[in-house]
PDB file of N, CA and C in Angstrom:
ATOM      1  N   UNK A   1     -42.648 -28.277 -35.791  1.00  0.00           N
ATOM      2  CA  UNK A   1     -41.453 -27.901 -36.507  1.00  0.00           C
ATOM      3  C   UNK A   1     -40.858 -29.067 -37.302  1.00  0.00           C
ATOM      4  N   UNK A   2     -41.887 -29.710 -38.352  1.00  0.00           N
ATOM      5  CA  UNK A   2     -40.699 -30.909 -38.963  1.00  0.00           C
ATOM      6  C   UNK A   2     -39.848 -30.111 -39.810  1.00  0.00           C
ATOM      7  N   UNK A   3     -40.042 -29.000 -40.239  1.00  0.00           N
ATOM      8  CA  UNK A   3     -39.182 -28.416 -41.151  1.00  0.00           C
ATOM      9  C   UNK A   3     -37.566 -28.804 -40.603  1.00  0.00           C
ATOM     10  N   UNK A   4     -37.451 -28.149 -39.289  1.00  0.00           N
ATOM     11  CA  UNK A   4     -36.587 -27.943 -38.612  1.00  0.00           C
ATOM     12  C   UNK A   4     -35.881 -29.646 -38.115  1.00  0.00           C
ATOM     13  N   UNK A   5     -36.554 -30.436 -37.870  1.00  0.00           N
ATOM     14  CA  UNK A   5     -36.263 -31.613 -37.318  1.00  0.00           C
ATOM     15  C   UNK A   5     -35.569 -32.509 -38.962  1.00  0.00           C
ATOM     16  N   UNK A   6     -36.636 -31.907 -40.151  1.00  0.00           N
ATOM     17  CA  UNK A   6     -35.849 -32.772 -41.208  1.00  0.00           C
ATOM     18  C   UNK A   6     -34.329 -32.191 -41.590  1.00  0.00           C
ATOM     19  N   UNK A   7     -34.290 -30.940 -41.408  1.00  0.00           N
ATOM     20  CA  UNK A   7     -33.134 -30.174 -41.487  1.00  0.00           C
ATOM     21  C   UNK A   7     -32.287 -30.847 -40.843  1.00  0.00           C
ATOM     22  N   UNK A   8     -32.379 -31.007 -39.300  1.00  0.00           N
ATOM     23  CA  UNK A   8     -31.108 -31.543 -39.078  1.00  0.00           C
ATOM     24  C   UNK A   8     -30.820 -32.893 -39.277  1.00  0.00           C
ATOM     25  N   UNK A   9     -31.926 -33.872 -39.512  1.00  0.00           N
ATOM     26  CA  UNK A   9     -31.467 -34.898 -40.254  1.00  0.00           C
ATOM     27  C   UNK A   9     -30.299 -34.944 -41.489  1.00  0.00           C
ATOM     28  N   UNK A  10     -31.092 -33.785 -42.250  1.00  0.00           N
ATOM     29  CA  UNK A  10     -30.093 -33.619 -43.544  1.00  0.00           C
ATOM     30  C   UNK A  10     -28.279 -32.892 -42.999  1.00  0.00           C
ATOM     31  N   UNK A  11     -28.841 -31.963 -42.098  1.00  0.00           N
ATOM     32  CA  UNK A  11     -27.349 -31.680 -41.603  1.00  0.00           C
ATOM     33  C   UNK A  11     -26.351 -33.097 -41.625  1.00  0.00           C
ATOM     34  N   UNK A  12     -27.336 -34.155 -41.205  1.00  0.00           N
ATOM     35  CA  UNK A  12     -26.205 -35.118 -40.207  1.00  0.00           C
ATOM     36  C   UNK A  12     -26.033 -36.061 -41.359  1.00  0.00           C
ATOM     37  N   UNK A  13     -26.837 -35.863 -42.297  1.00  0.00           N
ATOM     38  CA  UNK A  13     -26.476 -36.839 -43.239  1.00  0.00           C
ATOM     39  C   UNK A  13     -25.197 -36.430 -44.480  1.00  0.00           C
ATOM     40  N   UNK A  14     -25.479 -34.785 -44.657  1.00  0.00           N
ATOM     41  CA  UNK A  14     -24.329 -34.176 -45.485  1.00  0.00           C
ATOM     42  C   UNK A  14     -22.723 -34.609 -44.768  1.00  0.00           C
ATOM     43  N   UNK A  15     -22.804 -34.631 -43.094  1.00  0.00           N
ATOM     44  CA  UNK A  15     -21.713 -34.664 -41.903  1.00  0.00           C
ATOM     45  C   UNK A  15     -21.090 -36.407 -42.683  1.00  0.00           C
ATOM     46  N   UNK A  16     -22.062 -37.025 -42.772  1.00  0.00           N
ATOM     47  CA  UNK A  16     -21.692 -38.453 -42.890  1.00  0.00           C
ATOM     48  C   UNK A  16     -21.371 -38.656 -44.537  1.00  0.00           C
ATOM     49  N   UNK A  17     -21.926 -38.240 -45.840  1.00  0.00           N
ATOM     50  CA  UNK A  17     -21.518 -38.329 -46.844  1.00  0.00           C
ATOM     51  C   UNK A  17     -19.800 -37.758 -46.833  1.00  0.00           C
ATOM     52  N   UNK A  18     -19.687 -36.928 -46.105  1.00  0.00           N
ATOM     53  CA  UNK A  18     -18.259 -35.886 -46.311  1.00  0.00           C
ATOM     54  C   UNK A  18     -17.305 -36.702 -45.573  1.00  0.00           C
ATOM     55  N   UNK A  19     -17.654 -37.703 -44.754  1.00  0.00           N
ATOM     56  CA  UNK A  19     -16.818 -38.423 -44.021  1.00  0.00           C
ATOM     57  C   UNK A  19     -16.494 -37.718 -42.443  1.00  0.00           C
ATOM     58  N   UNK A  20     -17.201 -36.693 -42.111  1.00  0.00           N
ATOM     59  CA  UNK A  20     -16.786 -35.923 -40.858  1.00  0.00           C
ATOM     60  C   UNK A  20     -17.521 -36.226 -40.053  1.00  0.00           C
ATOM     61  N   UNK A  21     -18.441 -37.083 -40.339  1.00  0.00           N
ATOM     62  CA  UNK A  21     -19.118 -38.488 -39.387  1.00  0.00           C
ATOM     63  C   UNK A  21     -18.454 -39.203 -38.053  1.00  0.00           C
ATOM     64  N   UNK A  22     -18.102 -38.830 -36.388  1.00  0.00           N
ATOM     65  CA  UNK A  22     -17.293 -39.741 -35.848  1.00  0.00           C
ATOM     66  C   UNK A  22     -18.240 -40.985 -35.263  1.00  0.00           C
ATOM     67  N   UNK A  23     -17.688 -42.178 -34.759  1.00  0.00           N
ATOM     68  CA  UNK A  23     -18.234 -42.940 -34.176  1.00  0.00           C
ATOM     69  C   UNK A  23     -17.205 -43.015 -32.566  1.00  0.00           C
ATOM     70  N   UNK A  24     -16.847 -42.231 -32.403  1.00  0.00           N
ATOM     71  CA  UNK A  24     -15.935 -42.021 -30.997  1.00  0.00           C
ATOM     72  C   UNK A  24     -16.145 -40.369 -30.882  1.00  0.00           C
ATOM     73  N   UNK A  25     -16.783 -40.288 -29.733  1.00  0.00           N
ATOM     74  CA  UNK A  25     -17.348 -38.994 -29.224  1.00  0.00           C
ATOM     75  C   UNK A  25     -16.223 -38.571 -28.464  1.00  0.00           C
ATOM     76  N   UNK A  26     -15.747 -36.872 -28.163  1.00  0.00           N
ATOM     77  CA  UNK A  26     -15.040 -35.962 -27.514  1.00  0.00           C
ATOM     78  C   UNK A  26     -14.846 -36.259 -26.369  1.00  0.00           C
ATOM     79  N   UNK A  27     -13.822 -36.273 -25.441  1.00  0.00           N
ATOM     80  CA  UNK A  27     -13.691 -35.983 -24.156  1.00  0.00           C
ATOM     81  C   UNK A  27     -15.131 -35.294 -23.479  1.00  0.00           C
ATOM     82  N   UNK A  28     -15.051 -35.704 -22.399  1.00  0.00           N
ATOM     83  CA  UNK A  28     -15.813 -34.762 -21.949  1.00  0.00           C
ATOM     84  C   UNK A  28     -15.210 -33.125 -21.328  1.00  0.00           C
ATOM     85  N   UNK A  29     -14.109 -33.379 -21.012  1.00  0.00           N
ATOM     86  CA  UNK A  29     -13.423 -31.828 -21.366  1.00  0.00           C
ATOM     87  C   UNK A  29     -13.493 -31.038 -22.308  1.00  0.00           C
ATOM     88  N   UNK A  30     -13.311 -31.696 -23.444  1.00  0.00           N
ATOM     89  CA  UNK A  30     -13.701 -31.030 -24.775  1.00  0.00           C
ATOM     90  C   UNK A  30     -14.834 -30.835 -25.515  1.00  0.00           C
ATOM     91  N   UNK A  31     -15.845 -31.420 -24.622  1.00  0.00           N
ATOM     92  CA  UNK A  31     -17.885 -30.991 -24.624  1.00  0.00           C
ATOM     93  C   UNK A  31     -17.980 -29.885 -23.655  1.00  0.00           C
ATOM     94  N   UNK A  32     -17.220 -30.006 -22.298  1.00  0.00           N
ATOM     95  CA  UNK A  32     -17.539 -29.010 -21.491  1.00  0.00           C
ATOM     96  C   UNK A  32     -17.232 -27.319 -22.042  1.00  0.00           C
ATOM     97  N   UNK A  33     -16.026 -27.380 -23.151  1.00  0.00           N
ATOM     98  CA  UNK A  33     -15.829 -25.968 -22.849  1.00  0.00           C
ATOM     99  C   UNK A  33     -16.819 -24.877 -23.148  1.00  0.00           C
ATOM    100  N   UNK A  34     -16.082 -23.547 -22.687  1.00  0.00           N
ATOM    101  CA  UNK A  34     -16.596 -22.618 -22.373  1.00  0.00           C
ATOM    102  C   UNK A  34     -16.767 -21.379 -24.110  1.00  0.00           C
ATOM    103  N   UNK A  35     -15.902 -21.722 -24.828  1.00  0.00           N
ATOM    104  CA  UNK A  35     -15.576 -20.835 -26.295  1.00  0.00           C
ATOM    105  C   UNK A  35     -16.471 -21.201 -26.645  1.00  0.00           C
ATOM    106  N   UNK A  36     -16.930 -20.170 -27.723  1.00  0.00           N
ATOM    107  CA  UNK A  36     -18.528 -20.152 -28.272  1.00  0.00           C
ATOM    108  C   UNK A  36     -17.534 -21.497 -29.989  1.00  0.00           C
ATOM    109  N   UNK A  37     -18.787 -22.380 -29.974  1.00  0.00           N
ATOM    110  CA  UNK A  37     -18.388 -23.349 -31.174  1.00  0.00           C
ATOM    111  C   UNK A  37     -17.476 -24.390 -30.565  1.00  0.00           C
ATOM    112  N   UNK A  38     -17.088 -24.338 -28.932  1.00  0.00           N
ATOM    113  CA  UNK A  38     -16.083 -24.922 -28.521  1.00  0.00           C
ATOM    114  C   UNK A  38     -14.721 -24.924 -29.661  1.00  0.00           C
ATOM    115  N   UNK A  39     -14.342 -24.181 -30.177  1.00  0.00           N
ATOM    116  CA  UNK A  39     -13.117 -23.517 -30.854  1.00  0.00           C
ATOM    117  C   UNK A  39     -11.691 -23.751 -30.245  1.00  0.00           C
ATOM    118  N   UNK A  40     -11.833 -23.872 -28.877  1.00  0.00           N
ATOM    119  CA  UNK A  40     -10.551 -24.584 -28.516  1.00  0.00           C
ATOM    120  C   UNK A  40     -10.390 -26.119 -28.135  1.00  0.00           C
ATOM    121  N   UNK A  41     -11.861 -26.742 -28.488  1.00  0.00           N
ATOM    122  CA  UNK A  41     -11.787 -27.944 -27.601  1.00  0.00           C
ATOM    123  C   UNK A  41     -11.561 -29.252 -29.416  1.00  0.00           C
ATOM    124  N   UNK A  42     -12.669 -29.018 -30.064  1.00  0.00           N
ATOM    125  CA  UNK A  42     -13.140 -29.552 -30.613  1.00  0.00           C
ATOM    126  C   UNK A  42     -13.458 -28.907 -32.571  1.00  0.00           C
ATOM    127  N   UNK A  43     -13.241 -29.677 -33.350  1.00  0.00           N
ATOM    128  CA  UNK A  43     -13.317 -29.278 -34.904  1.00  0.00           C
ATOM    129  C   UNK A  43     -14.919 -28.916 -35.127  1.00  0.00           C
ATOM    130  N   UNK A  44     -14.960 -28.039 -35.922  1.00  0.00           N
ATOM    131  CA  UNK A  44     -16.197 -27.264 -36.137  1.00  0.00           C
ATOM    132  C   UNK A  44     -17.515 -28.254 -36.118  1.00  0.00           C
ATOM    133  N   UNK A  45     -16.879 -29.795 -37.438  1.00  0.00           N
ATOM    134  CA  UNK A  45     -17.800 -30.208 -37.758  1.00  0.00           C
ATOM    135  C   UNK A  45     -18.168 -31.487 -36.079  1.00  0.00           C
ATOM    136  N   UNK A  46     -17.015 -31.969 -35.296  1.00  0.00           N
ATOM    137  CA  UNK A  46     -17.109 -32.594 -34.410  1.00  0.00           C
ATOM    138  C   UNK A  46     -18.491 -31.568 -32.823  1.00  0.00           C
ATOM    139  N   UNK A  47     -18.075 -30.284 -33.505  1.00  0.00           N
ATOM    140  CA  UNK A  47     -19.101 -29.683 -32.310  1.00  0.00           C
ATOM    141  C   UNK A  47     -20.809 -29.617 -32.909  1.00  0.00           C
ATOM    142  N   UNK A  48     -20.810 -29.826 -34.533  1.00  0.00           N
ATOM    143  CA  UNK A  48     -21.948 -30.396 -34.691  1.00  0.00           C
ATOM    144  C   UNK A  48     -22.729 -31.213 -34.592  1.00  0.00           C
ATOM    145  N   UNK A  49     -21.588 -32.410 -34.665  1.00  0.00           N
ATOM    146  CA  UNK A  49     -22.194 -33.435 -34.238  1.00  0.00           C
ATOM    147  C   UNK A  49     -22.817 -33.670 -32.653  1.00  0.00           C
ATOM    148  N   UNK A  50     -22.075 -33.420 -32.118  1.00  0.00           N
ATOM    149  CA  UNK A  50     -21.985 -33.873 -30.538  1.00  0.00           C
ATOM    150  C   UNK A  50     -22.657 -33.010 -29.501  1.00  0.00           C
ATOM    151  N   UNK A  51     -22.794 -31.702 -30.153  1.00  0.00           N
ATOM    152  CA  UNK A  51     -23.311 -30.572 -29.219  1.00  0.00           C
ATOM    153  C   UNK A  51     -24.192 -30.172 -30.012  1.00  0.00           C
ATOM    154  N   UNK A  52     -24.210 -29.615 -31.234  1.00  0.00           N
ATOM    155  CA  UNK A  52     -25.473 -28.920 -31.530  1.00  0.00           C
ATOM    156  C   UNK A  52     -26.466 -29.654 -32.218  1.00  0.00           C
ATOM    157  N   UNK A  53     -26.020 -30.571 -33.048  1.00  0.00           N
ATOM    158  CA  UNK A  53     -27.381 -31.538 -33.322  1.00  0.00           C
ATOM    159  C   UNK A  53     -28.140 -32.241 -32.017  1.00  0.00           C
ATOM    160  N   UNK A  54     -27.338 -32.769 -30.501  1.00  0.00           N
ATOM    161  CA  UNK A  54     -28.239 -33.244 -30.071  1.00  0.00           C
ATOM    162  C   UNK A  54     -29.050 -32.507 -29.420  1.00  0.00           C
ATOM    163  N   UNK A  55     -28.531 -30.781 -29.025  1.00  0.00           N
ATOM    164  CA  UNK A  55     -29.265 -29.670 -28.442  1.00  0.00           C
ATOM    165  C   UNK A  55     -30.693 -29.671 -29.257  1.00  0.00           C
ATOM    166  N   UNK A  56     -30.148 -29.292 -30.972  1.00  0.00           N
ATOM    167  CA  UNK A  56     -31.471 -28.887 -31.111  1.00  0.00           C
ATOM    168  C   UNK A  56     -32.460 -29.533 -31.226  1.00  0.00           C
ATOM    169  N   UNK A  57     -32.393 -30.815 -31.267  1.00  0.00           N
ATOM    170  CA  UNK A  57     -33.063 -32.494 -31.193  1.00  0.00           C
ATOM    171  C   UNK A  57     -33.764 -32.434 -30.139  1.00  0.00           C
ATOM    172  N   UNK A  58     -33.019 -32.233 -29.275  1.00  0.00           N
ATOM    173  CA  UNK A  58     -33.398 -32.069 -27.929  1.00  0.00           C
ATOM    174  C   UNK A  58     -34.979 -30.661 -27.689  1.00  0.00           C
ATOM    175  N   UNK A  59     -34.213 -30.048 -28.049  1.00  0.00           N
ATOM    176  CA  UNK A  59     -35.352 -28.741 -27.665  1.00  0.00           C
ATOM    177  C   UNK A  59     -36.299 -29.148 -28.479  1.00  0.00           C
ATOM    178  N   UNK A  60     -36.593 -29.638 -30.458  1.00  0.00           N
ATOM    179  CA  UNK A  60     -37.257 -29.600 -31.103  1.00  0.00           C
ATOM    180  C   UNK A  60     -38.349 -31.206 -30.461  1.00  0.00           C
ATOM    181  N   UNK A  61     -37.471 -32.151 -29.765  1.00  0.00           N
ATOM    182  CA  UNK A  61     -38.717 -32.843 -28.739  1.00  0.00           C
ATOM    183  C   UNK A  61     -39.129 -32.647 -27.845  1.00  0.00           C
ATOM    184  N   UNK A  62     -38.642 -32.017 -27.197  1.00  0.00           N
ATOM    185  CA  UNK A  62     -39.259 -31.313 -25.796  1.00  0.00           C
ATOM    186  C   UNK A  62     -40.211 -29.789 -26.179  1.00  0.00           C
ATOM    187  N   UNK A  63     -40.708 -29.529 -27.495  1.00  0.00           N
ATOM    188  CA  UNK A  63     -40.851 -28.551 -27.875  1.00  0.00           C
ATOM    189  C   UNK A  63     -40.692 -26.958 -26.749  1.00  0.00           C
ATOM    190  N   UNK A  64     -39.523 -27.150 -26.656  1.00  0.00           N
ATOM    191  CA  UNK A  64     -38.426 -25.967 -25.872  1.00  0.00           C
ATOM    192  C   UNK A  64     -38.425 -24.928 -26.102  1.00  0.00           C
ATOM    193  N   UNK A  65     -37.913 -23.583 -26.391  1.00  0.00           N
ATOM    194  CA  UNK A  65     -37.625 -22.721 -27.254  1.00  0.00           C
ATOM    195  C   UNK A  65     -36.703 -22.505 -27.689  1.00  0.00           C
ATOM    196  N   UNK A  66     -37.036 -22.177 -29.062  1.00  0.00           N
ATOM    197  CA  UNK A  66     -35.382 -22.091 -30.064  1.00  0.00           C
ATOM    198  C   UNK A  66     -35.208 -20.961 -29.884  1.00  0.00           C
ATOM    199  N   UNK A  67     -33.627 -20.875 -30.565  1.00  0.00           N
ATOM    200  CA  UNK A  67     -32.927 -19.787 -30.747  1.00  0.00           C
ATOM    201  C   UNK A  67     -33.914 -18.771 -31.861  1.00  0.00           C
ATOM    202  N   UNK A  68     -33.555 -17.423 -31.072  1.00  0.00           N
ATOM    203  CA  UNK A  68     -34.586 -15.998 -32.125  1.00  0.00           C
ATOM    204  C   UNK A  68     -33.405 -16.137 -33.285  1.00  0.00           C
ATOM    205  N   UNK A  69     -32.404 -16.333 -33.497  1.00  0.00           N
ATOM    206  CA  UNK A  69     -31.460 -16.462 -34.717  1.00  0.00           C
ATOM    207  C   UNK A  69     -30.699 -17.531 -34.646  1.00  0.00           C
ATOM    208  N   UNK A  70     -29.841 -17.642 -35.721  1.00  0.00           N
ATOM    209  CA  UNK A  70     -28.889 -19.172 -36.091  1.00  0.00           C
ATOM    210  C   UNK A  70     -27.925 -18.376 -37.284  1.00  0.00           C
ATOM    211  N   UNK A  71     -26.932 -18.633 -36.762  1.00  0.00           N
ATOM    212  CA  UNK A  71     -25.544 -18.070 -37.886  1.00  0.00           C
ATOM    213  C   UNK A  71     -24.626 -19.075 -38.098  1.00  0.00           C
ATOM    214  N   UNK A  72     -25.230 -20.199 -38.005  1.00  0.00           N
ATOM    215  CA  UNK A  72     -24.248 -21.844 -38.498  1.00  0.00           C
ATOM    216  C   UNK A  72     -23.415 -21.309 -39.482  1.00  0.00           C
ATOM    217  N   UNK A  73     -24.554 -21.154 -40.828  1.00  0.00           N
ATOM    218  CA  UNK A  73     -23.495 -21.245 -42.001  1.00  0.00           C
ATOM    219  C   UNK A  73     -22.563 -20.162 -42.176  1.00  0.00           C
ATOM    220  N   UNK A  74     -22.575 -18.984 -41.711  1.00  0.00           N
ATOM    221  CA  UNK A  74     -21.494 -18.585 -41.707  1.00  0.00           C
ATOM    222  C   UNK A  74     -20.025 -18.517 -41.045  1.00  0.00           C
ATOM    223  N   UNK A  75     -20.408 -19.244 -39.590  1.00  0.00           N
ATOM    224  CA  UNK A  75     -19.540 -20.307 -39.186  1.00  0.00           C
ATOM    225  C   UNK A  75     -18.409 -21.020 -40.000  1.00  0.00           C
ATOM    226  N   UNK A  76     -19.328 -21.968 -40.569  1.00  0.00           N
ATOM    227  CA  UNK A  76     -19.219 -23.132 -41.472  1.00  0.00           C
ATOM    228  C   UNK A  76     -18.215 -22.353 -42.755  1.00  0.00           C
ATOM    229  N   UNK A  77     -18.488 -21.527 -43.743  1.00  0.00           N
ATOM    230  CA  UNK A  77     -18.131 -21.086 -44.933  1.00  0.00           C
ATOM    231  C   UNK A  77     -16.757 -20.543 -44.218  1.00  0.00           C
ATOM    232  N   UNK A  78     -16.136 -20.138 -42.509  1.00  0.00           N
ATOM    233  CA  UNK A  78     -14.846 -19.590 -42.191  1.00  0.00           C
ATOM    234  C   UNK A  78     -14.124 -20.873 -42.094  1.00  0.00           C
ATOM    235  N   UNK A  79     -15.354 -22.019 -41.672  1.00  0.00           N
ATOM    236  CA  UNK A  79     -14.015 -23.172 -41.629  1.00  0.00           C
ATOM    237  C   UNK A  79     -13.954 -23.813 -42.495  1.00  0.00           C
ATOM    238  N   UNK A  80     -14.563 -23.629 -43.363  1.00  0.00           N
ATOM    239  CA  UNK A  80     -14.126 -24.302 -45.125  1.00  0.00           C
ATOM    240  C   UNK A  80     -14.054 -23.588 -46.184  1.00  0.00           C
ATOM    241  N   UNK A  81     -13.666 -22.881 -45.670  1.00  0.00           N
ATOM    242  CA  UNK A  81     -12.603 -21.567 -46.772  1.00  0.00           C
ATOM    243  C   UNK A  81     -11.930 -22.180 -47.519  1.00  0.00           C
ATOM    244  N   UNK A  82     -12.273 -22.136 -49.032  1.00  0.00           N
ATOM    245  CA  UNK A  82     -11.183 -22.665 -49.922  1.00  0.00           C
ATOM    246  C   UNK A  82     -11.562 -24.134 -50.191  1.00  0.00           C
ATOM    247  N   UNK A  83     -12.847 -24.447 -49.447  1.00  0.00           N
ATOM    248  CA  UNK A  83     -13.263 -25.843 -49.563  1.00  0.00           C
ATOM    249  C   UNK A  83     -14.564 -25.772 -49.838  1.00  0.00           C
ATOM    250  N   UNK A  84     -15.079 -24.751 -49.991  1.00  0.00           N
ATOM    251  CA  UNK A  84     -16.896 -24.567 -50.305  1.00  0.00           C
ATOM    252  C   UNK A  84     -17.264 -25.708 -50.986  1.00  0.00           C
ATOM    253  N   UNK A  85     -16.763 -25.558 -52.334  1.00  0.00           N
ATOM    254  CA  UNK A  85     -17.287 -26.364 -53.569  1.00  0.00           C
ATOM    255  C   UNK A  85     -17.365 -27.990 -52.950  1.00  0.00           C
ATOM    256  N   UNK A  86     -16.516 -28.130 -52.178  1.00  0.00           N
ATOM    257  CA  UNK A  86     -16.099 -29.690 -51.365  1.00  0.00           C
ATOM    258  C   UNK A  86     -17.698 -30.062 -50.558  1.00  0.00           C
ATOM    259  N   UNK A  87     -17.909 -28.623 -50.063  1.00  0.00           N
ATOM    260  CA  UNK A  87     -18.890 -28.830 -48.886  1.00  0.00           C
ATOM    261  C   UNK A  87     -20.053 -28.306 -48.934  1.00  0.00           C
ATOM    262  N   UNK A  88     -20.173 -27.674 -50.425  1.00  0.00           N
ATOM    263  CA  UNK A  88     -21.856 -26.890 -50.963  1.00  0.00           C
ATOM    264  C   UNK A  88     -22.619 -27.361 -50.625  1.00  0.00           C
ATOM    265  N   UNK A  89     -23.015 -28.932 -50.068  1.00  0.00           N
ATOM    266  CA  UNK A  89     -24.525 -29.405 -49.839  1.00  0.00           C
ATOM    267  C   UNK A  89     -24.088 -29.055 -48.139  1.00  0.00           C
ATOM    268  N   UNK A  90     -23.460 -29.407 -47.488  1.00  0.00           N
ATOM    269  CA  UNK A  90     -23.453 -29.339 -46.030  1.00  0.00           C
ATOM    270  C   UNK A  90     -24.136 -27.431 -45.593  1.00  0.00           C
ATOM    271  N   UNK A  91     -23.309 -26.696 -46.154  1.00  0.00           N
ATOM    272  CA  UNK A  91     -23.541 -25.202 -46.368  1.00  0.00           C
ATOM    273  C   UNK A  91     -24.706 -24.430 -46.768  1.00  0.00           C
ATOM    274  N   UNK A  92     -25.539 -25.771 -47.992  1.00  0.00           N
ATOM    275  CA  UNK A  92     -26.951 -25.282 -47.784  1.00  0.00           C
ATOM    276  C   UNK A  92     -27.813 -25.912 -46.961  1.00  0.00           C
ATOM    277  N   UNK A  93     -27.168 -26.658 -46.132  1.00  0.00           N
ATOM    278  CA  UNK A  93     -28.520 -27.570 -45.453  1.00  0.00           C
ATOM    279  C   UNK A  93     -28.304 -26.680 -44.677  1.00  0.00           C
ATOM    280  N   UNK A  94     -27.122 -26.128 -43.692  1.00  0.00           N
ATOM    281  CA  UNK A  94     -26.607 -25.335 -42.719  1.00  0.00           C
ATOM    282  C   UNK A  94     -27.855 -23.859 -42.879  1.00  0.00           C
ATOM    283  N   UNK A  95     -27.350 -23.443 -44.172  1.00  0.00           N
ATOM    284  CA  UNK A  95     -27.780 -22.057 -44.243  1.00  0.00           C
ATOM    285  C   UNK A  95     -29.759 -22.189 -44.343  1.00  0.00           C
ATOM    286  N   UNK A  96     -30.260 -23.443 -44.646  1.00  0.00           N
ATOM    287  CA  UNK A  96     -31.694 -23.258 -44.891  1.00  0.00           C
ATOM    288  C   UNK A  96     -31.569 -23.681 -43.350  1.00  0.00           C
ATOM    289  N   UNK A  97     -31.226 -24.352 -42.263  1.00  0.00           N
ATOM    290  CA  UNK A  97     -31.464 -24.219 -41.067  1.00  0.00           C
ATOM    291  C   UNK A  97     -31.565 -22.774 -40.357  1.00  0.00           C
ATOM    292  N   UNK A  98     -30.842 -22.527 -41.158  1.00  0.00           N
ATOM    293  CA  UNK A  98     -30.838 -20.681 -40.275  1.00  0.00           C
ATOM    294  C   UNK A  98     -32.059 -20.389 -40.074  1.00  0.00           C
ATOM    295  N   UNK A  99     -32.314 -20.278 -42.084  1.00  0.00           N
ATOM    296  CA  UNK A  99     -33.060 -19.549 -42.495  1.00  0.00           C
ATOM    297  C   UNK A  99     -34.472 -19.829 -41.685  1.00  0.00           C
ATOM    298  N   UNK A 100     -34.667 -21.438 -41.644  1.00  0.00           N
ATOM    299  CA  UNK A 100     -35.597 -21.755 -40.751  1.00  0.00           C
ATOM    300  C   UNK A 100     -35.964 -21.411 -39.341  1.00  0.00           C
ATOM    301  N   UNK A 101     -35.380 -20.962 -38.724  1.00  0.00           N
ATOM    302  CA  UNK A 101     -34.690 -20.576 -37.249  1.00  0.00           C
ATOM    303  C   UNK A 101     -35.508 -19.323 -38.000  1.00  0.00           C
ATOM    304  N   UNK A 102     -35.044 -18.181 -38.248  1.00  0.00           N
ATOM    305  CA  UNK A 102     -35.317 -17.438 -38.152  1.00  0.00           C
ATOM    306  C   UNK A 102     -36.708 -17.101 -38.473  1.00  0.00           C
ATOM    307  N   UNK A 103     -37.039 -17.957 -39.259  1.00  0.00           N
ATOM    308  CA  UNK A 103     -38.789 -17.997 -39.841  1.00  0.00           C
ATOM    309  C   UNK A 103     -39.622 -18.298 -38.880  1.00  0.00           C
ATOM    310  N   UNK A 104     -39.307 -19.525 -37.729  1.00  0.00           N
ATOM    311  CA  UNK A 104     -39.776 -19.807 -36.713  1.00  0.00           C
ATOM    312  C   UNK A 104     -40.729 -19.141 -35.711  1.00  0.00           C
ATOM    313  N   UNK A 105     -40.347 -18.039 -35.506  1.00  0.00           N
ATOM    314  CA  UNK A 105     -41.074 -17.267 -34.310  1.00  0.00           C
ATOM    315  C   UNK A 105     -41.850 -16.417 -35.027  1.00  0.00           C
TER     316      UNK A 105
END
């Protein structure tokens, strides 16, 4: 799967051009929760970083099994409503991850 592994490179690199890059990671209260996107703990782009890039990193070296679907970018396009144009490259790296995900199996 390098498709998938360069993808999220590019995810993390769109994260860091936009400045939504942290170098101080979440509570661990606020990794633990239970809300899907962690939505009460943590900012959309902070649960990318910290939870789902290293998940799928994770599974894509351990060759694990992925998810049968991926709905990031539409995620993504509710929390940057009104900010697309700001965040068009993050949104297509997002949305060709899907797309990849779903091509996968």
């Amino acid at each position: 799967m390098p498709a998938l592994a360069d993808q999220l490179l590019l995810i993390e690199r769109e994260l860091r051009v936009l400045g939504m890059w942290s170098s101080e990671a979440p509570s661990a209260e606020a990794l633990a929760s239970q809300q899907p996107f962690c939505v009460d703990t943590l900012d959309f782009e902070a649960w990318l970083q910290w939870l789902f890039l290293p998940r799928m990193k994770q599974l894509l070296e351990m060759a694990g099994p992925l998810p049968a679907a991926s709905g990031i970018r539409p995620m993504a396009e509710e929390r940057y409503r009104g900010r697309e144009s700001e965040v068009q490259a993050l949104l297509v790296a997002l949305g060709e991850f899907d797309r990849l995900i779903g091509s996968a199996r």
